[in-house]
Protein backbone atom coordinates (compact mmCIF):
# COMPACT_ATOMS: atom_id res chain seq x y z
CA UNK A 1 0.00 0.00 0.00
CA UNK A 2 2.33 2.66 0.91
CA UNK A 3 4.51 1.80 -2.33
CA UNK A 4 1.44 2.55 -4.39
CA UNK A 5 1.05 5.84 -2.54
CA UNK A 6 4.36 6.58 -3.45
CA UNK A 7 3.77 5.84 -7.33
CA UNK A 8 0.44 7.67 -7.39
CA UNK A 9 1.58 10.96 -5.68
CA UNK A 10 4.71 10.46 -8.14
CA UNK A 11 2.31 10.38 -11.25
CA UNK A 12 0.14 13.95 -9.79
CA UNK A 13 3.26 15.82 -9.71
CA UNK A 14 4.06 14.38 -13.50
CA UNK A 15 0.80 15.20 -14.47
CA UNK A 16 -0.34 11.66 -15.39
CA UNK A 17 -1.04 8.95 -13.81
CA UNK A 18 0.77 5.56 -14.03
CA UNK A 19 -0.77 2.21 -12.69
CA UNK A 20 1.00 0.85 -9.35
CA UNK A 21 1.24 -3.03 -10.75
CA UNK A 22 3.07 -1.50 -13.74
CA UNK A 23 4.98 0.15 -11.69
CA UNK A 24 5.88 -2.52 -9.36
CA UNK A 25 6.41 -5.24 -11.81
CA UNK A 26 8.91 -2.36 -14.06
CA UNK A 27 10.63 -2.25 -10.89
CA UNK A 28 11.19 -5.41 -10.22
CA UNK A 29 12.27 -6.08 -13.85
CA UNK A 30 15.07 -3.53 -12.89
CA UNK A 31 15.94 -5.20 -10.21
CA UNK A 32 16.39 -8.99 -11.85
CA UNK A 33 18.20 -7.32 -14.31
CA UNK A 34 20.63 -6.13 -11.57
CA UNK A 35 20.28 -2.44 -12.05
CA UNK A 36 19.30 0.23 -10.20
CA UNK A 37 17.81 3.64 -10.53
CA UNK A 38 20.21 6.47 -11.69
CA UNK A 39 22.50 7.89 -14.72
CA UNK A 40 22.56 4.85 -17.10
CA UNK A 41 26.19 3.27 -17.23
CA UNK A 42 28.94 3.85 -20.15
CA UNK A 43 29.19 0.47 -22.08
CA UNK A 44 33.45 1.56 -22.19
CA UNK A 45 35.31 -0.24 -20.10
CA UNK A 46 37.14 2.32 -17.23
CA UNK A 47 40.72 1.39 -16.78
CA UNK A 48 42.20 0.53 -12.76
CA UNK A 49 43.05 3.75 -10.53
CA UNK A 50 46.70 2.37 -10.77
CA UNK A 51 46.22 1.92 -14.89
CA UNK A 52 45.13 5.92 -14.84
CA UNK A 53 47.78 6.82 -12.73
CA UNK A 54 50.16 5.60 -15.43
CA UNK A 55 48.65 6.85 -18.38
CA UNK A 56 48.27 9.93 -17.00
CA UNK A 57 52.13 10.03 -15.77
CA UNK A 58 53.01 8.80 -19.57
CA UNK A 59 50.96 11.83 -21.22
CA UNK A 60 52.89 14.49 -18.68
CA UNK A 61 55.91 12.88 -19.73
CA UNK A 62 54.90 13.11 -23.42
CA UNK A 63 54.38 16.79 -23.29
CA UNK A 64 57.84 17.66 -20.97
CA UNK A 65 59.43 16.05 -24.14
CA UNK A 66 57.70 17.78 -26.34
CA UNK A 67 57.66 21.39 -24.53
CA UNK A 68 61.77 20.73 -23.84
CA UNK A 69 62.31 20.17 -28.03
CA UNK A 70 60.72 23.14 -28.60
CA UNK A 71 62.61 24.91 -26.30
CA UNK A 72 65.97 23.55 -27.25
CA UNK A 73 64.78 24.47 -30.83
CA UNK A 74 64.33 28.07 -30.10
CA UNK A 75 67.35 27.99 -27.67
CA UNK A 76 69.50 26.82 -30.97
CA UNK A 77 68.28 29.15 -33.23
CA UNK A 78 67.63 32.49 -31.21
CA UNK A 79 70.76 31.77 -28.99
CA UNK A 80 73.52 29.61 -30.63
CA UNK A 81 76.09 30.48 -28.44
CA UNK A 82 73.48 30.07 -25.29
CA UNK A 83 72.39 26.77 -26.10
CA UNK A 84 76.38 24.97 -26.86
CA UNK A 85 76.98 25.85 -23.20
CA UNK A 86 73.09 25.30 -22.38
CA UNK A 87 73.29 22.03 -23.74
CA UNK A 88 77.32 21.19 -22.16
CA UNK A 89 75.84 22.26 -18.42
CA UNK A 90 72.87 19.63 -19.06
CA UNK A 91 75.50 16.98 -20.29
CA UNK A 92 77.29 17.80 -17.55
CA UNK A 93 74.80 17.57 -14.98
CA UNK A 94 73.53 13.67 -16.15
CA UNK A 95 76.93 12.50 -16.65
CA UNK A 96 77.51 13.97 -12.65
CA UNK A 97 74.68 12.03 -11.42
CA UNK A 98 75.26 9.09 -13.53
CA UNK A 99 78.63 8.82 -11.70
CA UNK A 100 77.06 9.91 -7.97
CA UNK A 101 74.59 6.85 -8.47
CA UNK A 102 77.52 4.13 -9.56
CA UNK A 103 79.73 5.55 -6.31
CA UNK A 104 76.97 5.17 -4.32
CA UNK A 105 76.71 1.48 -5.41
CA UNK A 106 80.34 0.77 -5.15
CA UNK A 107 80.23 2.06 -1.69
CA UNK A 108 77.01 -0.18 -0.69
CA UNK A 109 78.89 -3.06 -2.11
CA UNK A 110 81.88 -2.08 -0.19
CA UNK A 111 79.76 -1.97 2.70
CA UNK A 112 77.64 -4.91 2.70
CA UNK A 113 80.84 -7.45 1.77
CA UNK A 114 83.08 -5.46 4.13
CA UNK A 115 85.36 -5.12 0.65
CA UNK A 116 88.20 -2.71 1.20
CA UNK A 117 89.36 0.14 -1.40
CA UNK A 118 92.74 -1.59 -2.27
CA UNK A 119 90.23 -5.07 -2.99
CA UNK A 120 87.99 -3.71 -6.20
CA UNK A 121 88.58 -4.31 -9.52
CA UNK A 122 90.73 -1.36 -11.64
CA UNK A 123 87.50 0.80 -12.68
CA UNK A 124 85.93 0.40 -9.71
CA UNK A 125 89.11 2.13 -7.74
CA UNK A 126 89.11 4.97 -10.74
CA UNK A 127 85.86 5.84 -10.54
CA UNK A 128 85.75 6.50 -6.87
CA UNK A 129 89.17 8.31 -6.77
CA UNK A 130 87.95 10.85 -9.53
CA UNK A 131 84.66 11.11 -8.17
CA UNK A 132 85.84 12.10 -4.93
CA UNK A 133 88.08 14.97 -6.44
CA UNK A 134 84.88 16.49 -8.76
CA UNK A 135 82.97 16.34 -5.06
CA UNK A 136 85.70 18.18 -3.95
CA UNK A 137 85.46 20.58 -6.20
CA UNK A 138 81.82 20.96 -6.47
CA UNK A 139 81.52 21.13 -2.35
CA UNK A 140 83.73 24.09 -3.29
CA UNK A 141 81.61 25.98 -5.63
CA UNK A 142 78.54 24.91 -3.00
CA UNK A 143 80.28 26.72 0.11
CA UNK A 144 80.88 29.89 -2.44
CA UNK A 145 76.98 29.68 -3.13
CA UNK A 146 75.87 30.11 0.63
CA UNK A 147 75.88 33.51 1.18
CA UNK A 148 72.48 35.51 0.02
CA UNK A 149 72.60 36.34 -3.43
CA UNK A 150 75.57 34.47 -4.40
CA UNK A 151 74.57 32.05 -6.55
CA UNK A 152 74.43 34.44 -9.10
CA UNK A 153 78.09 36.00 -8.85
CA UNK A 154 79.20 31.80 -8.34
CA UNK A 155 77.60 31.06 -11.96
CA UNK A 156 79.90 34.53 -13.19
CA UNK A 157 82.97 33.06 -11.79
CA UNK A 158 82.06 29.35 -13.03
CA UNK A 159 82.03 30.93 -16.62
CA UNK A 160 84.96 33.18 -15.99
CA UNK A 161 87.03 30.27 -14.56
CA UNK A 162 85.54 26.85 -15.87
CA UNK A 163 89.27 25.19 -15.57
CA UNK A 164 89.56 26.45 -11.84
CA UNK A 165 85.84 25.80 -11.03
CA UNK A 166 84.22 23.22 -12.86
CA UNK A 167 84.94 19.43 -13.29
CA UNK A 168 85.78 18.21 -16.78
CA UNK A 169 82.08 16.80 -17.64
CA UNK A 170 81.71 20.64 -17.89
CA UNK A 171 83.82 21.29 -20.25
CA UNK A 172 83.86 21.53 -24.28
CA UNK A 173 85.58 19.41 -25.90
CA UNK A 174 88.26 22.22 -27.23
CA UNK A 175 88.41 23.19 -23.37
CA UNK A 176 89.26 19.68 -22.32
CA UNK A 177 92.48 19.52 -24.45
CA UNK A 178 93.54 22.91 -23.88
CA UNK A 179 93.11 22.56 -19.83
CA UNK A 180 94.95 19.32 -19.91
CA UNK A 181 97.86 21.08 -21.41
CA UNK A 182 97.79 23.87 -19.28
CA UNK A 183 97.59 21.79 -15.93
CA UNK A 184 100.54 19.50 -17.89
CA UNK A 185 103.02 23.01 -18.64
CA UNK A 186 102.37 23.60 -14.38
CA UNK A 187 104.06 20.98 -13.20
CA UNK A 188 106.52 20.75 -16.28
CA UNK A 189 107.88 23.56 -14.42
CA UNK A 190 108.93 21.63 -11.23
CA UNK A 191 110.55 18.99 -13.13
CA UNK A 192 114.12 20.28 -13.39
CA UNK A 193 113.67 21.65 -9.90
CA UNK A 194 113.09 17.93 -8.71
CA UNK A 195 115.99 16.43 -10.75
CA UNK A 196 118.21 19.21 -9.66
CA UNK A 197 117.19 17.84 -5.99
CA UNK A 198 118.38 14.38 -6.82
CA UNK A 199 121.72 15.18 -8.33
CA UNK A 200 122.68 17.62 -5.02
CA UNK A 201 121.61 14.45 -2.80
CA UNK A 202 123.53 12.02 -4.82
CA UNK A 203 126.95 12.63 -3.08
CA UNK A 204 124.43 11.76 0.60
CA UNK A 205 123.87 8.21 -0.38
CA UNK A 206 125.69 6.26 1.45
CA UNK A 207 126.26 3.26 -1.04
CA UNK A 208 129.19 4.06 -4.10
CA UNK A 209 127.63 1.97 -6.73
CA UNK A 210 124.27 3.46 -5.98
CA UNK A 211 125.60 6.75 -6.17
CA UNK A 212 127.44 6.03 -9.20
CA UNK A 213 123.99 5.23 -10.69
CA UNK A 214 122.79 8.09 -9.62
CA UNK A 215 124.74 10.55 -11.19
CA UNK A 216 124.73 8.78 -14.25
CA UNK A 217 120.90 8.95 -14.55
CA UNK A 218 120.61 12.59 -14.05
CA UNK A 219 123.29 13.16 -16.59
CA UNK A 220 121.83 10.74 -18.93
CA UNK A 221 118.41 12.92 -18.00
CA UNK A 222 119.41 15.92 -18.63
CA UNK A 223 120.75 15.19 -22.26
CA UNK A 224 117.68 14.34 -23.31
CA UNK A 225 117.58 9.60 -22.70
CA UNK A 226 114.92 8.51 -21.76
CA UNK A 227 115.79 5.97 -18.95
CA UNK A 228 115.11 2.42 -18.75
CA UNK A 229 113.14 0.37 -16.82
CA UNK A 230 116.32 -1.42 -15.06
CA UNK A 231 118.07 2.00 -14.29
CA UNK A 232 115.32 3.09 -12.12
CA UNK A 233 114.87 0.04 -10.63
CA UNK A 234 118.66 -0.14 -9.88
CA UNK A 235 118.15 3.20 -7.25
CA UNK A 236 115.09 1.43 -5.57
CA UNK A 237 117.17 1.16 -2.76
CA UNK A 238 118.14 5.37 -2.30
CA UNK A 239 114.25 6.25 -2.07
CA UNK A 240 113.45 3.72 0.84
CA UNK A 241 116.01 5.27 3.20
CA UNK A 242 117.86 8.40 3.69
CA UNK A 243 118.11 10.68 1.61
CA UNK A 244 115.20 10.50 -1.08
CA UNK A 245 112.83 8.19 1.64
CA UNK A 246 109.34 10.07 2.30
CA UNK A 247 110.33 10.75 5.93
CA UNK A 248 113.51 12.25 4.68
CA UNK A 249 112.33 14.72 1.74
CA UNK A 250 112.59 18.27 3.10
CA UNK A 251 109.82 20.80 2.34
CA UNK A 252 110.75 22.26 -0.99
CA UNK A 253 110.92 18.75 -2.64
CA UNK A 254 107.75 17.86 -1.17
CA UNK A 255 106.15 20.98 -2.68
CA UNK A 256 107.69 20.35 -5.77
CA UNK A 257 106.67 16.68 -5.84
CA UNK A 258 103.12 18.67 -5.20
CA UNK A 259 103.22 20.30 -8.16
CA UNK A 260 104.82 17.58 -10.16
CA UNK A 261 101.49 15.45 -9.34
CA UNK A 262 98.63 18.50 -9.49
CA UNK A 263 98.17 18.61 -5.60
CA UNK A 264 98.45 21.85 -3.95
CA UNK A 265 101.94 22.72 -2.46
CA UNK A 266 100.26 25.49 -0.29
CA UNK A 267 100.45 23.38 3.08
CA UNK A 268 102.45 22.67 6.08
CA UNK A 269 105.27 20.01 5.66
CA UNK A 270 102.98 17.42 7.86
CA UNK A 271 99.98 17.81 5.27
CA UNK A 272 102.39 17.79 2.61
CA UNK A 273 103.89 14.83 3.58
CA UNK A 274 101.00 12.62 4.57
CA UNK A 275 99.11 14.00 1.36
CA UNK A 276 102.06 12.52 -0.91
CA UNK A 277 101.92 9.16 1.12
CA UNK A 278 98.04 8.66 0.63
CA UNK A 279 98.44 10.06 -3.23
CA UNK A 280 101.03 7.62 -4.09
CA UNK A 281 99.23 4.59 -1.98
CA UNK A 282 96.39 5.05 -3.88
CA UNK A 283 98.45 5.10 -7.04
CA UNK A 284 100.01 2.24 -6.11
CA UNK A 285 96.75 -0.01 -5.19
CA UNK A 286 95.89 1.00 -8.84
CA UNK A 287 98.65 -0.14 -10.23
CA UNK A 288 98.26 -3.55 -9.22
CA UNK A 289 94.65 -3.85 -10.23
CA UNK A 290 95.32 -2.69 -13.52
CA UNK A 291 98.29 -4.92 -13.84
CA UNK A 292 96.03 -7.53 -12.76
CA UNK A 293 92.81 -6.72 -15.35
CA UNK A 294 96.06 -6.02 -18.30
CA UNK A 295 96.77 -2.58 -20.03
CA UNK A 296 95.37 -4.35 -23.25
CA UNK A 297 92.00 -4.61 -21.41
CA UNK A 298 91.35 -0.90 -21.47
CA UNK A 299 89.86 1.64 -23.78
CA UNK A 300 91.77 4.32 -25.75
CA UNK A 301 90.30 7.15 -23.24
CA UNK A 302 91.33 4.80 -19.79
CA UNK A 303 94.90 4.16 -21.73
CA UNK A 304 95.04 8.44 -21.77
CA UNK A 305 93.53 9.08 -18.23
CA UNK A 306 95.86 6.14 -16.70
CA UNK A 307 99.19 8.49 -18.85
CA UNK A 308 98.09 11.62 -17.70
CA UNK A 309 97.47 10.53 -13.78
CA UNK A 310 100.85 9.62 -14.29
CA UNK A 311 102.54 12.47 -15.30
CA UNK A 312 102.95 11.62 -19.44
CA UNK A 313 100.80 14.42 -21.69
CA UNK A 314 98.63 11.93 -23.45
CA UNK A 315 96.66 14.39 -25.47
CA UNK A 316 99.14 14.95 -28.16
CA UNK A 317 100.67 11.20 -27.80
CA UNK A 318 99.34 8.11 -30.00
CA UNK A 319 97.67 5.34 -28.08
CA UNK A 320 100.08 2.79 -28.83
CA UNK A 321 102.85 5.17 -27.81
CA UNK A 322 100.88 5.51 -24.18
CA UNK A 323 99.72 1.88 -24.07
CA UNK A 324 103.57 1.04 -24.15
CA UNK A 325 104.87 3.88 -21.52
CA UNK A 326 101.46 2.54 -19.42
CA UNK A 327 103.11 -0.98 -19.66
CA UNK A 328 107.14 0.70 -18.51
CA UNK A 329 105.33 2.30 -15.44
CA UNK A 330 103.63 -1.06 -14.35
CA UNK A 331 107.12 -2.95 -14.43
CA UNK A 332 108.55 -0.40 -12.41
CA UNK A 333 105.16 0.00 -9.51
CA UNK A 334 104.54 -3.57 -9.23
CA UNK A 335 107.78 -4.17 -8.37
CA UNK A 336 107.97 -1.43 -5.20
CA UNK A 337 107.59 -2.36 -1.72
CA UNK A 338 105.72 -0.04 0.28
CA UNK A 339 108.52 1.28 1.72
CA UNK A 340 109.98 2.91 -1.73
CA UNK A 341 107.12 4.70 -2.86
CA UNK A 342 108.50 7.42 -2.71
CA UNK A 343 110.61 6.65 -6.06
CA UNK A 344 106.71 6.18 -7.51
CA UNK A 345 106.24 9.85 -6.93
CA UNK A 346 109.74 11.10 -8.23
CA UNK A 347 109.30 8.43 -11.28
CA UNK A 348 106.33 11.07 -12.80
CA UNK A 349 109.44 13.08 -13.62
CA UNK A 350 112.21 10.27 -14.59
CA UNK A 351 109.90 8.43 -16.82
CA UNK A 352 107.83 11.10 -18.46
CA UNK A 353 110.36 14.21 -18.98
CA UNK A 354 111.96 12.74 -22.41
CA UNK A 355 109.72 10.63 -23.71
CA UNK A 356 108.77 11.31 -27.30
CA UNK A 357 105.93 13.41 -27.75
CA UNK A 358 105.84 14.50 -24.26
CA UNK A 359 108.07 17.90 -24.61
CA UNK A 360 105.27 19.11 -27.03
C-alpha cells in the first residue's frame, strides 16, 4: 500500500497517472536485471586507478618532451652560443649524477661485503678516486653559493674560470684539451727543480755503486735519454732510506713533488707529507689492479687518463705510444715495496720528462 502511494503521488506531480502493478512489476524487472535507478552506465570499459595513474604520468611525460624540443629548438636558433653551453651544463649535470649513483653502489657493495678500497677491480678504484676529487670541487663551488645572493656572482665566476671551477664533464671538448695542457706546462715547471734535488743528494747516499747510478741517470736525463726500466729500478734502494725516503724529503721537494702530481703545495710540511703518502698509496693499489685486469684490457680514453694521472701528456701522444709507456710504469710500480714509494712519486718526472711526444 504505501509503495502505491508513493507511485500515485509520483504520477500527480508528472501530471499523469501511471498504474501501481506496472509500476511494481517495471521495478522489479530492474531489479532482476541487476540495475538500479540512476545515470545509465557507459558500455566503455574504465581502466584501474593504478592503470590511470600511469597513463596519465606517460601523457605528462609526453608533453615535458615535447615542450623541452621546442625549447631547445628556439634555444639553438635564437641563442647559438646560449644553447652549446646550455646544452654542455645539461650533459654535464647527467653524466655527474650518472657517476654519484655508480659511487653510491660501489660504496654499498663495499659496505655490505666489508670489501676494502685496495680489494675492487681497476675501474671500480678509478671511478671513486675521480669522483671524490669532482665532489671536492663541487663542495667548493657549494660553500661559495651560501651567502644571500651568491649564486648568481658563483655562476659569473664558473664561466669566468671553468678550468679552476668546474669538473671536466663541464667542459667543451676544445676546453678539455687545452686545460689538460695547461695543468701538464704547471708541473713541467717543477721537473728540473726535482731532478736538480736528486743530483745535489747524490753525493748523501751512502752506497758508491748506488751513487754512481745516480749521477749517471741525471746526466743521462738531462741530455735528453729517456731511462730504462732497469736503471730506475737499480736506485730502488736510495728512495726507501735516507736521503730521497718520504720521511727524509725536506719541504721544498715535497712541494715540488706537489706540483709535479697537481696537488696543492700550499700546506704545512705534515699535510704535505701525509698527502704525498696517501696520493702515491692510492696510485700504487691501482697499479696492481690494472696490472692484474692487463693494459690491453682498457679503452683508448682509460689508456690516456691512466698516462696523464701519471705524469705523461697523453693528449698529443698516440695510443700505442701511451699503451707502451702505461706498460714501462707497471714494471717499475709492481715491483715497489711499500717502503719505496716514494721513487713512484719522483718516477712522474724520470719516466715522463723525455719521452717522445711529451716535450710538445
Amino acid at each position: 500500500m504505501a509503495l502505491s502511494r508513493v507511485c500515485w503521488a509520483r504520477a500527480a506531480l508528472w501530471g499523469s497517472a501511471v498504474p501501481p502493478g506496472l509500476y511494481v512489476v517495471r521495478r522489479l524487472q530492474f531489479v532482476r536485471s541487476g540495475l538500479t535507478w540512476g545515470a545509465p552506465r557507459s558500455s566503455k570499459l574504465h581502466l584501474s586507478p593504478k592503470a590511470d595513474v600511469k597513463s596519465l604520468i606517460s601523457y605528462v611525460v609526453t608533453k615535458t618532451k615535447v615542450i623541452n624540443g621546442k625549447y631547445h629548438r628556439f634555444l639553438g636558433r635564437n641563442f647559438p652560443r646560449f644553447y652549446v653551453l646550455y646544452t654542455i651544463f645539461m650533459k654535464g649535470l647527467q653524466m655527474f649524477w650518472a657517476d654519484a649513483k655508480k659511487a653510491r653502489r660501489i660504496k654499498t657493495n663495499m659496505w655490505k661485503h666489508n670489501i676494502k678500497f685496495h680489494q675492487l677491480s681497476y675501474r671500480e678504484m678509478e671511478h671513486l678516486r675521480q669522483f671524490r676529487r669532482d665532489v671536492t670541487k663541487c663542495l667548493f663551488l657549494g660553500i661559495l653559493s651560501i651567502p644571500p645572493f651568491a649564486n648568481y656572482l658563483v655562476f659569473l665566476l664558473m664561466y669566468l674560470f671553468p678550468r679552476q671551477l668546474l669538473i671536466q664533464h663541464f667542459w667543451t671538448p676544445k676546453q678539455q684539451i687545452d686545460f689538460l695542457d695547461i695543468y701538464h706546462a704547471l708541473r713541467k715547471q717543477s721537473h728540473p727543480e726535482i731532478l736538480c734535488y736528486l743530483e745535489k743528494v747524490a753525493p748523501l747516499i751512502s752506497d758508491a755503486g748506488l751513487q754512481w747510478h745516480m749521477t749517471e741517470l741525471c746526466a743521462k736525463m738531462q741530455h735528453g735519454t729517456h731511462p730504462a726500466v732497469h736503471d730506475i729500478l737499480a736506485l730502488r734502494e736510495c728512495f726507501a732510506n735516507h736521503p730521497l725516503g718520504m720521511d727524509q724529503l725536506r719541504a721544498l721537494q715535497m712541494k715540488a713533488l706537489s706540483r709535479a702530481m697537481l696537488l696543492t703545495p700550499y700546506l704545512p710540511s705534515v699535510l704535505l707529507r701525509h698527502r704525498l703518502k696517501t696520493h702515491s698509496t692510492v696510485i700504487h693499489q691501482l697499479d696492481k689492479a690494472l696490472a692484474k685486469l692487463g693494459v690491453g684490457q682498457l679503452t683508448a680514453q682509460e689508456v690516456k687518463s691512466a698516462c696523464y694521472l701519471r705524469g705523461l701528456n697523453s693528449t698529443h701522444i698516440a695510443e700505442e705510444r701511451c699503451r707502451t709507456w702505461l706498460g714501462e710504469w707497471l714494471q717499475i710500480s709492481c715491483s715497489l715495496k711499500e717502503t719505496e714509494l716514494s721513487l713512484l712519486l719522483h718516477n712522474v718526472v724520470l719516466l715522463s720528462i723525455n719521452y717522445t711526444g711529451s716535450r710538445r
